[in-house]
C-alpha atoms as a PDB file:
ATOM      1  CA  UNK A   1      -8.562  -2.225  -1.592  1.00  0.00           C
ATOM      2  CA  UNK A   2     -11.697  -3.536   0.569  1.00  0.00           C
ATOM      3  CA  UNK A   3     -13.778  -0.856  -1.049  1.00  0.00           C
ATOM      4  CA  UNK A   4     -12.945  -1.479  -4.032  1.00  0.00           C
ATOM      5  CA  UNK A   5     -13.777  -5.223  -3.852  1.00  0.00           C
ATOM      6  CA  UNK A   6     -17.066  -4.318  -1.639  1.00  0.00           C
ATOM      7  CA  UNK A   7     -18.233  -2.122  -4.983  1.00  0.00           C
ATOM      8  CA  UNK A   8     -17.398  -5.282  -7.148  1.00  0.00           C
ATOM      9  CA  UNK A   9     -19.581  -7.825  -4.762  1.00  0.00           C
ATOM     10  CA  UNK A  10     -22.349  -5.250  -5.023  1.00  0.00           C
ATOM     11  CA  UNK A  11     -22.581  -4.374  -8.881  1.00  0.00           C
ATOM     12  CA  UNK A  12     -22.015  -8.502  -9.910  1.00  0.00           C
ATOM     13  CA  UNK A  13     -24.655  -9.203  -7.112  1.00  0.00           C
ATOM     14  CA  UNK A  14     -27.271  -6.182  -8.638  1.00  0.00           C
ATOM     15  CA  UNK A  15     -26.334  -7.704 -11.977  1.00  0.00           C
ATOM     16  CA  UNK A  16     -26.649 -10.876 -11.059  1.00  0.00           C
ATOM     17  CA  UNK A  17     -30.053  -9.879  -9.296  1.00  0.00           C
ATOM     18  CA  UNK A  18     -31.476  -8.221 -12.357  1.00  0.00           C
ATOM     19  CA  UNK A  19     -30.286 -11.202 -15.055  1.00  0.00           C
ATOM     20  CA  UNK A  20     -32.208 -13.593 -12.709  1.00  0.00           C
ATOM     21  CA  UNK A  21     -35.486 -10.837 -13.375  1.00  0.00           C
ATOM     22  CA  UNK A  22     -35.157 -10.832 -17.191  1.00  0.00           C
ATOM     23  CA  UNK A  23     -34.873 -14.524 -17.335  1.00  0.00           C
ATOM     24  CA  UNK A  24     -37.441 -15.218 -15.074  1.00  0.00           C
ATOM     25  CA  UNK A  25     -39.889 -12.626 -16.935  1.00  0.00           C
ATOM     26  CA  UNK A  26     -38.746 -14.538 -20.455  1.00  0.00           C
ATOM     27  CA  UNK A  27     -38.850 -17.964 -19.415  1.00  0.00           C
ATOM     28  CA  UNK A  28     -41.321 -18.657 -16.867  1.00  0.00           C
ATOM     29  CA  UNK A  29     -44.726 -17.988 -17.677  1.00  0.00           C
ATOM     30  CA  UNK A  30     -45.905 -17.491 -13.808  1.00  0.00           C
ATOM     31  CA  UNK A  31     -43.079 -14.080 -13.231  1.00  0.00           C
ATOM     32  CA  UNK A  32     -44.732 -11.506 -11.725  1.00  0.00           C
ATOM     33  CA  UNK A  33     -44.506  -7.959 -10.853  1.00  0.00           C
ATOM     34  CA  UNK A  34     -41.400  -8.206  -8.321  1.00  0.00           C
ATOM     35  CA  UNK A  35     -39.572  -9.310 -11.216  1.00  0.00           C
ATOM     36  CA  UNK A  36     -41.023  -6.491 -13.833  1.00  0.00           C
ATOM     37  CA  UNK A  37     -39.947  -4.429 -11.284  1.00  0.00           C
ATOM     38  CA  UNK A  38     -36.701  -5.255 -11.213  1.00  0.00           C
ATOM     39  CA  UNK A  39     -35.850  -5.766 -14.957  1.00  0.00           C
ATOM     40  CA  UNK A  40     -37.840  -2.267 -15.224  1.00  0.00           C
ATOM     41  CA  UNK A  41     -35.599  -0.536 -12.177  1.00  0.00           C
ATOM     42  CA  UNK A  42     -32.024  -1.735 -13.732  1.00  0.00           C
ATOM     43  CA  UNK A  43     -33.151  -0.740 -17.090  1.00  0.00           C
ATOM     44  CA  UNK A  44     -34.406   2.896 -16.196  1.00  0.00           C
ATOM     45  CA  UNK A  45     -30.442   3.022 -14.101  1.00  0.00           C
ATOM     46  CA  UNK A  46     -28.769   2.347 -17.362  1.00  0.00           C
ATOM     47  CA  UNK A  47     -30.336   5.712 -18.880  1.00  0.00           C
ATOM     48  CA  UNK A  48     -28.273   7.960 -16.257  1.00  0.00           C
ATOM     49  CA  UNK A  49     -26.353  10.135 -17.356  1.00  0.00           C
ATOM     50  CA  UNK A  50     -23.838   8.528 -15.260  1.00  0.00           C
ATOM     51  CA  UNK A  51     -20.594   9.845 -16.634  1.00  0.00           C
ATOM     52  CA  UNK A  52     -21.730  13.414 -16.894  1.00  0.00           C
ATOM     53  CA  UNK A  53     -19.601  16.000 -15.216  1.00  0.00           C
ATOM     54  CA  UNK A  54     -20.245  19.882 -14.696  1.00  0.00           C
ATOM     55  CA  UNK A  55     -18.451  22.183 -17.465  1.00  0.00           C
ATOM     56  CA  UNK A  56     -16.444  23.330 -14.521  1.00  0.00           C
ATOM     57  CA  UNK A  57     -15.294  19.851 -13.146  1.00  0.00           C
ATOM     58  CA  UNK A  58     -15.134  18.774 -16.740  1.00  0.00           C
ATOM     59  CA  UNK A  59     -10.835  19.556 -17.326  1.00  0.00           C
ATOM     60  CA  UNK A  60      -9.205  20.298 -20.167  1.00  0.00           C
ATOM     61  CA  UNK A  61     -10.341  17.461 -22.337  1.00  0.00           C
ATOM     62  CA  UNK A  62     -13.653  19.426 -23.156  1.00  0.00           C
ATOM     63  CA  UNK A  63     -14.303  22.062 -25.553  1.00  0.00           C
ATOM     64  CA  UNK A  64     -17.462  24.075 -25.717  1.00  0.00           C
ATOM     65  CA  UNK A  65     -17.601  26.625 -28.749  1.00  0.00           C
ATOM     66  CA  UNK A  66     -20.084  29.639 -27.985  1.00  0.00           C
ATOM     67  CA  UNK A  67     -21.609  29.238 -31.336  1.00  0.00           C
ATOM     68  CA  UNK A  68     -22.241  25.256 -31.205  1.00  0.00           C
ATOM     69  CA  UNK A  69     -25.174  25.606 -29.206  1.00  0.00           C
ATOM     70  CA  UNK A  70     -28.692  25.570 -29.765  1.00  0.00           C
ATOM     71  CA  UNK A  71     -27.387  24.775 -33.627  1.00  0.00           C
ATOM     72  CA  UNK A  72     -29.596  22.564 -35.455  1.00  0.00           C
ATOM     73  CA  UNK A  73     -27.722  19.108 -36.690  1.00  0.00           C
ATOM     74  CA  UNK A  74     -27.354  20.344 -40.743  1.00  0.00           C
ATOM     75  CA  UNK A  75     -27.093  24.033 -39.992  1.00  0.00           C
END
């Protein structure tokens, strides 16, 4: 239960933390690079591949056909 609420402070405080960058950077013409860097830094995180799990981890819920790979989209 603690570490579940722990994980909750720290994501709304990194949100919080990066909302306060991007609104700074829009509305305040003197932002500077600490909060580029932040906005930039929380952006770049939201490209992981974050829910991505190994074929073998993956369960039973997954379904790889041998002949569905490397197959061009329209083939």
């Amino acid at each position: 239960m603690v570490g579940r609420i722990v994980r909750w402070g720290v994501a709304l405080g990194l949100g919080g933390l990066w909302w306060w960058s991007v609104l700074r950077l829009a509305l305040v013409p003197g932002a500077g690079v600490l909060e580029g860097a932040v906005a930039a830094g929380g952006w770049g995180l939201s490209l992981l591949p974050v829910h991505c799990v190994p074929k073998a981890r993956a369960g039973r819920g997954v379904r790889v056909s041998s002949g569905a790979r490397g197959a061009a989209v329209g083939e």
